[in-house]
N, C-alpha and C. Protein backbone atom coordinates (compact mmCIF):
# COMPACT_ATOMS: atom_id res chain seq x y z
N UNK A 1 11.72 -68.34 25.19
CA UNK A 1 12.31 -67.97 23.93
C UNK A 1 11.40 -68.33 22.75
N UNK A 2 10.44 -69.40 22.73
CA UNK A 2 9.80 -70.22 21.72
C UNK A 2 8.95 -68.76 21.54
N UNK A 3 8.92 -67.73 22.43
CA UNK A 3 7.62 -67.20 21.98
C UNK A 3 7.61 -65.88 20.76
N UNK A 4 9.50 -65.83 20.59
CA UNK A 4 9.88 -64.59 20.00
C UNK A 4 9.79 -64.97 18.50
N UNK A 5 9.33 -66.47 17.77
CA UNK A 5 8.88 -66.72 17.04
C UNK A 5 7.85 -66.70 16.42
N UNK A 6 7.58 -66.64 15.03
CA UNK A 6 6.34 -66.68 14.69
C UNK A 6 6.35 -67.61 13.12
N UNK A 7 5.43 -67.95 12.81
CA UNK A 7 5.07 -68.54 11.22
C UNK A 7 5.75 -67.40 9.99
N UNK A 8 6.36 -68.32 9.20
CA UNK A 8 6.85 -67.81 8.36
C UNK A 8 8.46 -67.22 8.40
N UNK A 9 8.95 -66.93 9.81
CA UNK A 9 10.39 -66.35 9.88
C UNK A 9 11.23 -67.39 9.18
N UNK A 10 12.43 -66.63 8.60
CA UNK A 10 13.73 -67.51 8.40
C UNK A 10 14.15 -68.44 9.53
N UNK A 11 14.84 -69.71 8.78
CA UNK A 11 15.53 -70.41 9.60
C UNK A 11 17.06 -69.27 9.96
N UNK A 12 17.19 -68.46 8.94
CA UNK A 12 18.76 -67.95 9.29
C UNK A 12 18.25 -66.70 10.24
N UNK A 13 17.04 -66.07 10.10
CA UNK A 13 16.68 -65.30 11.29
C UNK A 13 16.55 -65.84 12.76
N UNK A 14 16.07 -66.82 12.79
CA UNK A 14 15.64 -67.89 14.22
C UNK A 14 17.14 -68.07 14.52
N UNK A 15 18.33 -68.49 13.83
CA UNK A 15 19.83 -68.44 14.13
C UNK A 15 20.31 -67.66 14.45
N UNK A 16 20.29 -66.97 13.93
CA UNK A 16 21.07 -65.21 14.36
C UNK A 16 20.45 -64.64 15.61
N UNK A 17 18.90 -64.89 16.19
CA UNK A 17 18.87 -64.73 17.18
C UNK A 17 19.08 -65.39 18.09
N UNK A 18 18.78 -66.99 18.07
CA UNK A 18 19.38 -67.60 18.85
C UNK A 18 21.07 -67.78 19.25
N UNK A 19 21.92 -67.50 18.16
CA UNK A 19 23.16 -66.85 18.51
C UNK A 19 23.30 -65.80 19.64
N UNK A 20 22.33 -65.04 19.72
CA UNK A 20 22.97 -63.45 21.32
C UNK A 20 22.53 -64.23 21.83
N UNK A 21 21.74 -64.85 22.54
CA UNK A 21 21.05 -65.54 24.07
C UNK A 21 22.30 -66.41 24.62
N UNK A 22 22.58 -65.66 26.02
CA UNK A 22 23.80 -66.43 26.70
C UNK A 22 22.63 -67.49 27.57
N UNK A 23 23.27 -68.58 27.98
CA UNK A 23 22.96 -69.65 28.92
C UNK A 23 21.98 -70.37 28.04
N UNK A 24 22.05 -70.11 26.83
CA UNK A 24 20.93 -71.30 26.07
C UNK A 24 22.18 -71.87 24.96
N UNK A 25 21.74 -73.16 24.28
CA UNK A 25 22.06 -74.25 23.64
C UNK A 25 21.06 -74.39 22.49
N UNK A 26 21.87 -74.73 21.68
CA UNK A 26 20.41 -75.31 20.81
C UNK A 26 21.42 -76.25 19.63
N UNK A 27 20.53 -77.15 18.78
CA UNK A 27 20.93 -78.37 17.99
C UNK A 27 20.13 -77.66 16.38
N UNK A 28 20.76 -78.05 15.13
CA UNK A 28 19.78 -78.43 14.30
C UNK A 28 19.52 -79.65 13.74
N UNK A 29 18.53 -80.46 13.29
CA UNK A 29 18.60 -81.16 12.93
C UNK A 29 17.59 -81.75 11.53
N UNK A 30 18.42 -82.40 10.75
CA UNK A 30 17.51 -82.45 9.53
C UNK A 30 16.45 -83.33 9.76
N UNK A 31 15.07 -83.43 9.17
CA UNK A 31 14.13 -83.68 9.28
C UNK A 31 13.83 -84.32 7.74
N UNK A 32 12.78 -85.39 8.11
CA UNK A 32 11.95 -85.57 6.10
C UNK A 32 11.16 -84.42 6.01
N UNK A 33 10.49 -83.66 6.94
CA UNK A 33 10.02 -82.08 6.63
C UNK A 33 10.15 -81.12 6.21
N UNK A 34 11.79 -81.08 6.57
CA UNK A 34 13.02 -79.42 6.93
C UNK A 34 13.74 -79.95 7.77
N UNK A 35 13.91 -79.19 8.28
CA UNK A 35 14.84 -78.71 9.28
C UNK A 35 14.29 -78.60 10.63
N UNK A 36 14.77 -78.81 11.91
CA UNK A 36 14.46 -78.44 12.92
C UNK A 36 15.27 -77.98 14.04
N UNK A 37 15.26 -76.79 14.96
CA UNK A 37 16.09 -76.49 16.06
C UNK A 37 15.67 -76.96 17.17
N UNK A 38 16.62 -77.73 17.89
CA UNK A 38 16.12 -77.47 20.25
C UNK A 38 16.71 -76.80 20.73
N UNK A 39 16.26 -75.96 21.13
CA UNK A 39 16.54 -74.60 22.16
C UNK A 39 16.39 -75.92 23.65
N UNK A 40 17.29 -75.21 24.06
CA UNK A 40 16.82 -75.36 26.17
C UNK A 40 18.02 -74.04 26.49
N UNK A 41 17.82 -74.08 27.59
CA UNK A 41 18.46 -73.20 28.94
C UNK A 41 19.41 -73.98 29.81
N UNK A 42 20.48 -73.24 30.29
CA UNK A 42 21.08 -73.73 31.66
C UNK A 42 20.07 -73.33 32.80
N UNK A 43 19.17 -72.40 32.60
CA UNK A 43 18.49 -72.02 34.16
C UNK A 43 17.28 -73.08 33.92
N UNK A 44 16.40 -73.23 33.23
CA UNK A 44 15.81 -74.70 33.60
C UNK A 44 16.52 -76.38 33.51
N UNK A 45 17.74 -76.30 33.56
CA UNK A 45 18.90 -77.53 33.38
C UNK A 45 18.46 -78.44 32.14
N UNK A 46 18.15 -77.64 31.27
CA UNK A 46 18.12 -78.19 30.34
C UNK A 46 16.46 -79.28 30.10
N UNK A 47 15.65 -78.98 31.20
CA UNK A 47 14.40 -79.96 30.68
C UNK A 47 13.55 -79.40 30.41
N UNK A 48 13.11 -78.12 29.79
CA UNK A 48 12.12 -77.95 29.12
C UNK A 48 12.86 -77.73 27.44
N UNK A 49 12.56 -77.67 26.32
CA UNK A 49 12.98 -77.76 25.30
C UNK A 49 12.51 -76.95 24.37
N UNK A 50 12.54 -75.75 23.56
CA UNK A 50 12.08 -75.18 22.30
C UNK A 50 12.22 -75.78 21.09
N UNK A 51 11.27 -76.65 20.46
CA UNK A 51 11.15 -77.06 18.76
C UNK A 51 10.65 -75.92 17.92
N UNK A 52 11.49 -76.08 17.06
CA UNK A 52 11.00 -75.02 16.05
C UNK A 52 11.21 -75.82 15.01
N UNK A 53 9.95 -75.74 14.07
CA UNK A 53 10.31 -76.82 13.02
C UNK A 53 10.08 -75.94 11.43
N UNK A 54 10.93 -76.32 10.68
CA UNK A 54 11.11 -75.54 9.29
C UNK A 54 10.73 -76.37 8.24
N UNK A 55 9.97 -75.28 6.81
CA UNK A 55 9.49 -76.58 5.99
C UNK A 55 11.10 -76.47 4.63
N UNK A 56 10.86 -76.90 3.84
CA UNK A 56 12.22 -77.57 2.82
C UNK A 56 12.56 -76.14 2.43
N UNK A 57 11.68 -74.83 2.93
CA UNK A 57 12.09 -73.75 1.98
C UNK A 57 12.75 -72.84 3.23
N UNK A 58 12.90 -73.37 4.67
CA UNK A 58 13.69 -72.77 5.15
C UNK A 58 12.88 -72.07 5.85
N UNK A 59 11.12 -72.00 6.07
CA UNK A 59 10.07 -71.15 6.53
C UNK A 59 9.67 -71.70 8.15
N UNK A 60 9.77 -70.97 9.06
CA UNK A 60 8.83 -71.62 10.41
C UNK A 60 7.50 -72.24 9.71
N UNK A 61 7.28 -73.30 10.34
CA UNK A 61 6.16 -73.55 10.27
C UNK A 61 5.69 -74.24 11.93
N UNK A 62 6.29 -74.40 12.92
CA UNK A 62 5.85 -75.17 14.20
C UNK A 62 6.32 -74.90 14.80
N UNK A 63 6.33 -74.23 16.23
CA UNK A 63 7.18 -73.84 17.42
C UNK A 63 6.49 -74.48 18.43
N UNK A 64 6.83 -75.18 19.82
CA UNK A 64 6.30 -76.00 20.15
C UNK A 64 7.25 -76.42 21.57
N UNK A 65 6.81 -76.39 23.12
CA UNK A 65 7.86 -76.92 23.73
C UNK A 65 7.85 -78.40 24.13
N UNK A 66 8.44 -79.03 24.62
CA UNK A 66 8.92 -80.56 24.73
C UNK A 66 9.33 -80.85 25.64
């Protein structure tokens, strides 16, 4: 999923798509940066992880797995 991202998208675009994807989860969480989402999956049980990290204006700036 990390890969349908790119630099510069909305945080409310990265939401809205991560909203249709069945069997995934994801968190946001505030940051001293922005903002940041974790994506995972039920089909990898949850241990690989998608970061996507946002700067104060709401912009991708880091996608990254964990």
């Amino acid at each position: 999923m990390c890969g349908n991202f790119n630099a510069g998208n909305s945080f409310a675009n990265v939401v809205r798509q991560l909203d249709t994807i069945n069997m995934s989860e994801y968190k946001t969480e505030d940051t001293e940066q922005g903002k940041r989402i974790v994506n995972s999956s039920k089909f990898n049980l949850h241990m690989v992880r998608c970061k996507i990290e946002f700067n104060p204006q709401d912009e991708l700036v880091a996608v990254y797995y964990d």
